[in-house]
Protein backbone atom coordinates (compact mmCIF):
# COMPACT_ATOMS: atom_id res chain seq x y z
CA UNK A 1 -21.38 41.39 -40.56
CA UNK A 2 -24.80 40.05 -41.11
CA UNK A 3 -27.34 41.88 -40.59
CA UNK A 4 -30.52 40.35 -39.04
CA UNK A 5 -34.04 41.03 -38.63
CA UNK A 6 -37.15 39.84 -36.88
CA UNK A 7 -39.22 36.65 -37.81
CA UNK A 8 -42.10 37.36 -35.97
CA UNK A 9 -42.88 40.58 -34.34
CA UNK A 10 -41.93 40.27 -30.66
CA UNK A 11 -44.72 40.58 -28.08
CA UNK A 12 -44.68 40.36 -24.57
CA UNK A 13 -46.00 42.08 -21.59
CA UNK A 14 -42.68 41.99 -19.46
CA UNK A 15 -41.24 45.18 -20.46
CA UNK A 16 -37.98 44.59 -18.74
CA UNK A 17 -37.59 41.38 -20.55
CA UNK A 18 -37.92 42.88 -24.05
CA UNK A 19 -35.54 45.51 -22.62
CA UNK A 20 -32.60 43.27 -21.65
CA UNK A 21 -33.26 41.82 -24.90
CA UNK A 22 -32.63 44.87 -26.56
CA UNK A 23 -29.28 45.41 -24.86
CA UNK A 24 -27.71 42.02 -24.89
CA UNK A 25 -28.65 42.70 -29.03
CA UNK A 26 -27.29 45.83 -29.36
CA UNK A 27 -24.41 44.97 -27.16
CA UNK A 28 -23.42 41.69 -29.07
CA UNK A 29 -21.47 43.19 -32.21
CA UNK A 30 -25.43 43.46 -34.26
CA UNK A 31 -27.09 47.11 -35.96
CA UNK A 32 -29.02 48.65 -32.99
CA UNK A 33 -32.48 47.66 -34.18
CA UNK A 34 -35.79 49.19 -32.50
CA UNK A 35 -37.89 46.01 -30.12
CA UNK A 36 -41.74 47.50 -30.44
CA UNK A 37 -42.83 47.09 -26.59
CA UNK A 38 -46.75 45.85 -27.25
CA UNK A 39 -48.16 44.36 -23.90
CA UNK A 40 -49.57 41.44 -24.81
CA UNK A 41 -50.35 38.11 -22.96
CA UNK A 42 -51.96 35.77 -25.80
CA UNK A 43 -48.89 35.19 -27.94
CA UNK A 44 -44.93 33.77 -27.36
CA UNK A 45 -42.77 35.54 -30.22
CA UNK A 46 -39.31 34.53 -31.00
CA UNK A 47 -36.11 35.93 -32.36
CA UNK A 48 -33.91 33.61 -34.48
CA UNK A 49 -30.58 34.75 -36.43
CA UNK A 50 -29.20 31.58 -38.17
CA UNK A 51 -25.54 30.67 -37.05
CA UNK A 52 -24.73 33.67 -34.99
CA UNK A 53 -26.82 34.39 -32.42
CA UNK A 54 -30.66 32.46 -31.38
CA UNK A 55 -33.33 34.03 -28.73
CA UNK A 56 -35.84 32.01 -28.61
CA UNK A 57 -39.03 32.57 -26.21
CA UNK A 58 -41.83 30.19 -27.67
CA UNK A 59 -44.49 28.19 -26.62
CA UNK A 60 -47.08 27.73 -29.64
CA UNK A 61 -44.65 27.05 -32.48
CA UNK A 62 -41.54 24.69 -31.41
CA UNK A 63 -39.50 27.38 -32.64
CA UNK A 64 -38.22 27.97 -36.03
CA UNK A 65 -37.54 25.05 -38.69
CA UNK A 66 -33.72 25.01 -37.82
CA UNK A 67 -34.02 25.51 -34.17
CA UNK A 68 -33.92 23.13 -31.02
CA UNK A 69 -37.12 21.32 -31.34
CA UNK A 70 -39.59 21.01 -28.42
CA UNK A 71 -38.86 24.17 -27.01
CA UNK A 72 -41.52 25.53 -25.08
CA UNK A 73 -40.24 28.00 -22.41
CA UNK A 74 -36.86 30.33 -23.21
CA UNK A 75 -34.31 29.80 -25.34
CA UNK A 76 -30.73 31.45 -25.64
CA UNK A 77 -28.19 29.95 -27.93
CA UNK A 78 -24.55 30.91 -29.65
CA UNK A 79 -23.12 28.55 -31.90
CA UNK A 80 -20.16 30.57 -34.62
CA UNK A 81 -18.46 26.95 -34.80
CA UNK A 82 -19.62 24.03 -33.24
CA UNK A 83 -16.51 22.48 -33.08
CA UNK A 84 -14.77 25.76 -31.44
CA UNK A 85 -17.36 27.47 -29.75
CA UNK A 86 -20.76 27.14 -28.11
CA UNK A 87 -22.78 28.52 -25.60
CA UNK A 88 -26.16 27.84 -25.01
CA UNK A 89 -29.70 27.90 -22.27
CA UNK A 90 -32.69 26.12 -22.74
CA UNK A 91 -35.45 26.01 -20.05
CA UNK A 92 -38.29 24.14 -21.11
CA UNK A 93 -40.89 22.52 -18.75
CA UNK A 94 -43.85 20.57 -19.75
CA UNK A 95 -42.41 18.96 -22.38
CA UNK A 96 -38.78 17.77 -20.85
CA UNK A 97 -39.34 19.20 -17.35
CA UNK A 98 -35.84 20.03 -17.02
CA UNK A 99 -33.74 23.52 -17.59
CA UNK A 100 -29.87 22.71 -19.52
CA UNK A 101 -27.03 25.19 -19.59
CA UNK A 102 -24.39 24.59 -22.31
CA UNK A 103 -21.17 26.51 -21.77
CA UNK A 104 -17.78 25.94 -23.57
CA UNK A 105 -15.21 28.49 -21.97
CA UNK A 106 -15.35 29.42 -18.00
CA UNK A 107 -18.15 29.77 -15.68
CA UNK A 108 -17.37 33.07 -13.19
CA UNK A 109 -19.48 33.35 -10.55
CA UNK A 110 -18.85 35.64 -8.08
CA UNK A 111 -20.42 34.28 -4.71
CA UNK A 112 -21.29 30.52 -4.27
CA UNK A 113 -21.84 28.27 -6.25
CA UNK A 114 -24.74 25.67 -5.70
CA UNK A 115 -25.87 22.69 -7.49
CA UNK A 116 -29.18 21.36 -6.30
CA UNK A 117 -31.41 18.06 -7.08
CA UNK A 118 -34.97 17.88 -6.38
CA UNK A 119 -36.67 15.06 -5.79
CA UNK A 120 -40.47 14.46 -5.94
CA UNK A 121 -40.66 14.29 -2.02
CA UNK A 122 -39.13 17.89 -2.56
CA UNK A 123 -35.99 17.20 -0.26
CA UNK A 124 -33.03 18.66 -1.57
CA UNK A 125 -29.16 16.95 -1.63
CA UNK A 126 -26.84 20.34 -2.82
CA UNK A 127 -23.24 20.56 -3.61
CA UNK A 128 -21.82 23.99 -3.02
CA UNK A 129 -18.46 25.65 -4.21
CA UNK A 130 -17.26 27.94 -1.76
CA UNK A 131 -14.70 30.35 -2.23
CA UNK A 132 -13.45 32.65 0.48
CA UNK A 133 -10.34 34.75 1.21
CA UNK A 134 -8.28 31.53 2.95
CA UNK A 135 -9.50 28.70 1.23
CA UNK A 136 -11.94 26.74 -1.51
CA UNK A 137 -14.46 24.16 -0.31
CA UNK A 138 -16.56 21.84 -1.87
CA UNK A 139 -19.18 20.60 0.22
CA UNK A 140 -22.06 18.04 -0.21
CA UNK A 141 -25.82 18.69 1.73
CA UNK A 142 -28.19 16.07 2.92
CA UNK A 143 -26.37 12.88 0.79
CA UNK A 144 -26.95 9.96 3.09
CA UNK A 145 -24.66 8.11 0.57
CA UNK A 146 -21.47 10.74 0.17
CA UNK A 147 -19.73 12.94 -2.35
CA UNK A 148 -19.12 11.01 -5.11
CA UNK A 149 -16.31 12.00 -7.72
CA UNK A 150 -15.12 9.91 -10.28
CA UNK A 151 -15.04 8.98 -13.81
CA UNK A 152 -17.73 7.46 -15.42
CA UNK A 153 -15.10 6.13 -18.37
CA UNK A 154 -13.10 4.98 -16.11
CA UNK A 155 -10.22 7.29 -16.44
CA UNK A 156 -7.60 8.48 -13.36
CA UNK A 157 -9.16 10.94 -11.13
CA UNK A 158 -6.53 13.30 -9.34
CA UNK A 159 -6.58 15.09 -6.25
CA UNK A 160 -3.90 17.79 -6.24
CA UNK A 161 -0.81 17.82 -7.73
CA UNK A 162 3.20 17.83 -6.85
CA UNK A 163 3.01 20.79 -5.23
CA UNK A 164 0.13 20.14 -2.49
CA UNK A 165 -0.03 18.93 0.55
CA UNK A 166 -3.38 16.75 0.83
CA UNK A 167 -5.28 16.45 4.31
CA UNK A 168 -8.41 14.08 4.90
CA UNK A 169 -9.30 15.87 8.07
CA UNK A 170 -12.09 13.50 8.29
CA UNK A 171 -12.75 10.69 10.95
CA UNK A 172 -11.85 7.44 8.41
CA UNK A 173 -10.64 6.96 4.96
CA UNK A 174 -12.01 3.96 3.24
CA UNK A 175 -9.89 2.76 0.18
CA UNK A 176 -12.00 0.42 -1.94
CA UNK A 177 -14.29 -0.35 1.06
CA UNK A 178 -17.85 1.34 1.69
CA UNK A 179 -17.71 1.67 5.80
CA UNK A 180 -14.35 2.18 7.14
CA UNK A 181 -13.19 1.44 10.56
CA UNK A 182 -10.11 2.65 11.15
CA UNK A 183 -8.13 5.70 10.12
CA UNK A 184 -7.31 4.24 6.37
CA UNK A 185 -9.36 1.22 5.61
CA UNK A 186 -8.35 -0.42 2.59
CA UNK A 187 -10.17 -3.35 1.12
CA UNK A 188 -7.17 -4.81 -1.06
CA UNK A 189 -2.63 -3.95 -1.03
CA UNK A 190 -1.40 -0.77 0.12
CA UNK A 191 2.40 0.08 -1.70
CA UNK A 192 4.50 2.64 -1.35
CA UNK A 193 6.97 2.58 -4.32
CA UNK A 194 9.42 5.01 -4.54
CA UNK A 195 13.10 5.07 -6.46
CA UNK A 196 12.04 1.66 -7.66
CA UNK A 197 11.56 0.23 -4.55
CA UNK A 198 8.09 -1.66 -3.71
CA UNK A 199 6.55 -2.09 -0.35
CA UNK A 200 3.26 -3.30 0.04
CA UNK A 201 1.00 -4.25 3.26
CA UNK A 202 -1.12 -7.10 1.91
CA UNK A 203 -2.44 -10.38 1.99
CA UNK A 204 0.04 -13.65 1.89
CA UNK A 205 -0.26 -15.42 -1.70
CA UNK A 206 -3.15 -17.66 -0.75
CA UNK A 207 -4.72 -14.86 0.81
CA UNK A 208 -4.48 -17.21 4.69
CA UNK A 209 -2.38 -14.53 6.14
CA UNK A 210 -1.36 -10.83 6.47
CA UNK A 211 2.01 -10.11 4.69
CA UNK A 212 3.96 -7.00 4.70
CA UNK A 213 7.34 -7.07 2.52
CA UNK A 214 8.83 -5.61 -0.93
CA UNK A 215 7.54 -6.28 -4.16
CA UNK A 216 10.67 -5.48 -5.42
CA UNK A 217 14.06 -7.37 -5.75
CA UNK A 218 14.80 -5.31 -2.01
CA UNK A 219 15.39 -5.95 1.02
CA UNK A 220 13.64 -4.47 3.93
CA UNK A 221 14.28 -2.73 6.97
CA UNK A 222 11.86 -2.66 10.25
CA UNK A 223 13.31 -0.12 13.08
CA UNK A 224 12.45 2.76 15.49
CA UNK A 225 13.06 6.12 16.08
CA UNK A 226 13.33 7.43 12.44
CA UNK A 227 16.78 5.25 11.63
CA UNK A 228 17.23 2.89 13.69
CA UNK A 229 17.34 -0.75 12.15
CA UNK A 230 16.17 -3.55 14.85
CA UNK A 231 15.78 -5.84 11.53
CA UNK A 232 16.63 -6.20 8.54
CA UNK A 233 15.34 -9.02 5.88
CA UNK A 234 17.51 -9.61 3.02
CA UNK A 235 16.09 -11.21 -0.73
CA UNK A 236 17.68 -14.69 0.42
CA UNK A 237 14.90 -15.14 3.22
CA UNK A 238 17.98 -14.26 5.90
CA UNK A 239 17.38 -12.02 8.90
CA UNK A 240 19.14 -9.68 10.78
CA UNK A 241 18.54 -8.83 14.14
CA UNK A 242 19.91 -5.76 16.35
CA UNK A 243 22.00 -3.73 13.74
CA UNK A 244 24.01 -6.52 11.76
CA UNK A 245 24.84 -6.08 8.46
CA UNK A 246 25.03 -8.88 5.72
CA UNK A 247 28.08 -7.16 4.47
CA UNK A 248 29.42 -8.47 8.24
CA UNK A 249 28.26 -11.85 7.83
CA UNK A 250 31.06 -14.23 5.80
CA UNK A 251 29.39 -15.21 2.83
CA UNK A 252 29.23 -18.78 3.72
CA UNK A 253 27.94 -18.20 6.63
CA UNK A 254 25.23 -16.68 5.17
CA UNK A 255 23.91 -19.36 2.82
CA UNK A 256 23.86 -21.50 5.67
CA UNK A 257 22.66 -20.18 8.40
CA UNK A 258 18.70 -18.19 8.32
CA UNK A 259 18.98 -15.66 11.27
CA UNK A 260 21.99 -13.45 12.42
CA UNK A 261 21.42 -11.90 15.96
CA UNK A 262 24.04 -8.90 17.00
CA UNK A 263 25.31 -9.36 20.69
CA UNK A 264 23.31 -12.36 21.64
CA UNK A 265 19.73 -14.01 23.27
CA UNK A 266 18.83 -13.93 26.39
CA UNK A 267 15.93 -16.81 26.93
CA UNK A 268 14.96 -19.12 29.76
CA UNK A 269 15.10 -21.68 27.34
CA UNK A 270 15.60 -23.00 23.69
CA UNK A 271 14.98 -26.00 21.93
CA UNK A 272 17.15 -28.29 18.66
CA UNK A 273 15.00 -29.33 16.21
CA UNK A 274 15.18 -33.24 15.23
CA UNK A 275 19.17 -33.97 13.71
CA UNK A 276 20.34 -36.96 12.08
CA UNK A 277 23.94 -36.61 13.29
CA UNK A 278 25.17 -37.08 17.18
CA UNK A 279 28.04 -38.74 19.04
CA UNK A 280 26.86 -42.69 19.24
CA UNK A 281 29.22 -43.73 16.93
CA UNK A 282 31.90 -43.79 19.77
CA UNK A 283 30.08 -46.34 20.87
CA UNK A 284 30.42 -48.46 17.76
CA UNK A 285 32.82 -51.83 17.68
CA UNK A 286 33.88 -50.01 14.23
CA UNK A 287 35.10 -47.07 15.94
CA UNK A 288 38.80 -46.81 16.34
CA UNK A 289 39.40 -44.90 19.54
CA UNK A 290 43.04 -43.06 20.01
CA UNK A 291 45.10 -44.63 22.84
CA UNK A 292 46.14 -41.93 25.46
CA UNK A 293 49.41 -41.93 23.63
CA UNK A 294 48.46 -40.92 20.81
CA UNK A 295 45.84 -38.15 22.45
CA UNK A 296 49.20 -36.73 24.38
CA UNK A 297 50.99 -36.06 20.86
CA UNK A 298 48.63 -34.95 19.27
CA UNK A 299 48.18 -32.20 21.88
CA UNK A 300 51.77 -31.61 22.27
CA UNK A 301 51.77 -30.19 18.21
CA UNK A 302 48.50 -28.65 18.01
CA UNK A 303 47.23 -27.19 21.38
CA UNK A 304 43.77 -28.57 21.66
CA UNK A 305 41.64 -32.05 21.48
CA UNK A 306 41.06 -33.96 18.01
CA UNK A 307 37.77 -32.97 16.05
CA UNK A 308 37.81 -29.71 18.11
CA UNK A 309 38.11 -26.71 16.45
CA UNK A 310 40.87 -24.60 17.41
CA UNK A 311 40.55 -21.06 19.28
CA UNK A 312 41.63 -19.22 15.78
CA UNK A 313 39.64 -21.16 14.04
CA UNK A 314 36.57 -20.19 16.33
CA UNK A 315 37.75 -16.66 16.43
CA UNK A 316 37.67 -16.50 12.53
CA UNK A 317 34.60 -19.13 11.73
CA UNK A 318 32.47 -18.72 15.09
CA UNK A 319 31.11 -22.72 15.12
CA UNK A 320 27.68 -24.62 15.01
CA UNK A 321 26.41 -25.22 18.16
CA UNK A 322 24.69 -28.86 17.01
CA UNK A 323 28.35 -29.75 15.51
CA UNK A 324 30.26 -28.51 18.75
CA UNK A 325 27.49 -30.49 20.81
CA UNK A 326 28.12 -33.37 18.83
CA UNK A 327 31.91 -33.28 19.25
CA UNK A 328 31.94 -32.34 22.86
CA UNK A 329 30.06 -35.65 23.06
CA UNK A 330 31.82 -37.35 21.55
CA UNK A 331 34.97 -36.41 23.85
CA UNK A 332 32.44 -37.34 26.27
CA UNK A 333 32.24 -40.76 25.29
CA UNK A 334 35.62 -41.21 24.26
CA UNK A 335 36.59 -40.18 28.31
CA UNK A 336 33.58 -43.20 29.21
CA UNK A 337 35.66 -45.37 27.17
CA UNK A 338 38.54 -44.52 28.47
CA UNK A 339 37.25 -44.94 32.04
CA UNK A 340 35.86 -48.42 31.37
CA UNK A 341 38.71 -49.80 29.78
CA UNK A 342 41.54 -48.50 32.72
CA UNK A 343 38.41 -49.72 35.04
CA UNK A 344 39.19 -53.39 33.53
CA UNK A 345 42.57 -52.81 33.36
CA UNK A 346 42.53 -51.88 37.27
CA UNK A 347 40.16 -54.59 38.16
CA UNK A 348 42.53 -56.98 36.08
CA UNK A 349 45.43 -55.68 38.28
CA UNK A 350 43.58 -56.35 41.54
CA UNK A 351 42.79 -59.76 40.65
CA UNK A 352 46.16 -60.99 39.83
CA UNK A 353 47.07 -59.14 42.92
CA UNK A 354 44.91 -60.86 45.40
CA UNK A 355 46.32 -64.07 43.28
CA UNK A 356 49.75 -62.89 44.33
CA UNK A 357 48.66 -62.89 47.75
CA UNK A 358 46.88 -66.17 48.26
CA UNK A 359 50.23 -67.88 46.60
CA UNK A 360 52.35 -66.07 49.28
CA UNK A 361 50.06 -67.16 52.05
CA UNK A 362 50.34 -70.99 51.07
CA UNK A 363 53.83 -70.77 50.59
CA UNK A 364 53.73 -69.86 54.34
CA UNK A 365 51.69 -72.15 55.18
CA UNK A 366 53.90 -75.09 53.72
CA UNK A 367 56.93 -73.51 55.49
CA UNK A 368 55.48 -73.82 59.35
């Protein structure tokens, strides 16, 4: 080991000082060596072994050549490998104004631990570890502006791990946003993505409206009471109201229709949007309207009107209610038609009768 003397005879009127220095030096692996006691106040020695070990207490000299420059108060330094190990103190004051503790290892402290800022107005804003039998705090003092942690490169800060449970027992949790006002304010998307599956609570694409839906290829399910399913949105843009299943829809039905409701709706009213088709056509000199005949035998094989659907088919297919409006109108019609033309064919009848008549009467006439 190498051994190590002094480079300037060490003075100093604090006998308990030159005393701890003594013991940290004959505790730290070096030859116990004698420390001379003088009491002296006119002079600031300094010990300095190169590479191993540096205790420095200077204030005339800026310590020796190879030592940390500008040091005017007390200096204690360990440095084997710079690249592996390091531990270090430096208080100076006039000169920086400022007291620096290098430490590469663990800090133990057993107690608190407080980190205090002065500023010139002498108020103080601390941050305190606490450490008790039940828990670990960390709590900030007198900062009007917060506890700040992050990253100043930028890198992911983490807050427990797998294995926690995290609580914000506080009044509001601001995401992104300086001055929350509700229980978790977030200025931007809020996801939860889990198994692949993407939800987020967000703005619409033009950023008009609110939006909540998946961000992945998912559908998404809105209900109550923990499973329940009041709705269900599949990726086609189709809905699903009270419990239905696409897998219960026919697939053709599906691609044609936008909303599938399970039992029924109960409203005081309901509207048709604008439709291009409807029964008027009856109406046309073009249409070729089925004599009564022909309506009678065509019941007789098939046990319902023409253009109606069928009570399997309806049983099987369900039906459009614009399409059966349109045909049921079109019976309509068809039964108008039918009324006006056995109206002319009845008023035809009564005019040749009252014909008949007036004939009979003159042939009376001529016979008296």
């Amino acid at each position: 080991m190498k051994t190590t003397k002094f480079q300037n005879q060490l003075k100093r009127k604090d006998y308990f000082f030159n005393l701890f220095t003594f013991l940290f030096l004959t505790g730290s692996g070096f030859a116990q060596t004698f420390i001379p006691l003088p009491y002296s106040s006119d002079t600031y020695p300094y010990y300095y072994a190169a590479s191993i070990f540096d205790l420095l207490v200077d204030k005339d000299n800026n310590g020796p050549s190879s030592g940390l420059k500008g040091v005017e108060g007390f200096r204690w330094w360990h440095d084997n490998d710079q690249s592996t190990e390091y531990m270090g103190m430096s208080l100076t004051w006039s000169a920086y104004n400022k007291a620096n503790l290098w430490v590469k290892g663990d800090i133990y402290s057993q107690g608190n631990l407080t980190v205090a800022s002065t500023n010139p107005n002498g108020q103080h804003d601390n941050f305190k570890v606490l450490v008790d039998d039940y828990k670990t705090q960390l709590i900030s003092y007198g900062d009007e502006n917060g506890l700040n942690i992050s990253s100043d490169l930028g890198n992911k800060v983490y807050i427990g791990d797998s294995n926690d449970t995290v609580l914000f027992p506080g009044e509001n949790i601001g995401i992104g946003i300086d001055s929350p006002q509700f229980k978790v304010h977030a200025n931007g998307t809020i996801a939860s993505d889990y198994n692949g599956i993407q939800v987020k609570l967000a703005n619409n694409k033009t950023k008009t409206d609110g939006w909540i839906g998946t961000g992945s290829n998912h559908g998404l399910f809105i209900g109550t009471n923990g499973t329940g399913s009041n709705m269900y949105l599949d990726t086609s843009d189709n809905v699903y109201i009270g419990g239905v299943q696409p897998s219960e829809i026919n697939t053709s039905k599906r691609s044609s229709y936008d909303l599938f409701v399970h039992k029924g709706i109960l409203t005081e009213d309901y509207g048709i949007g604008p439709k291009a088709t409807w029964a008027d056509y009856v109406f046309n000199d073009t249409y070729k309207l089925k004599t009564l005949k022909e309506i009678d035998e065509f019941i007789s094989v098939n046990k319902h009107l023409p253009n109606i659907p069928s009570q399997k088919s309806i049983s099987e297919n369900g039906y459009n209610l614009h399409e059966m409006n349109v045909r049921l109108l079109e019976k309509i019609e068809e039964l108008m038609l039918y009324t006006i033309n056995q109206q002319k064919e009845l008023d035809k009848i009564k005019e040749d009768y009252q014909g008949l008549k007036n004939s009979i009467r003159n042939l009376e006439i001529k016979r008296h």
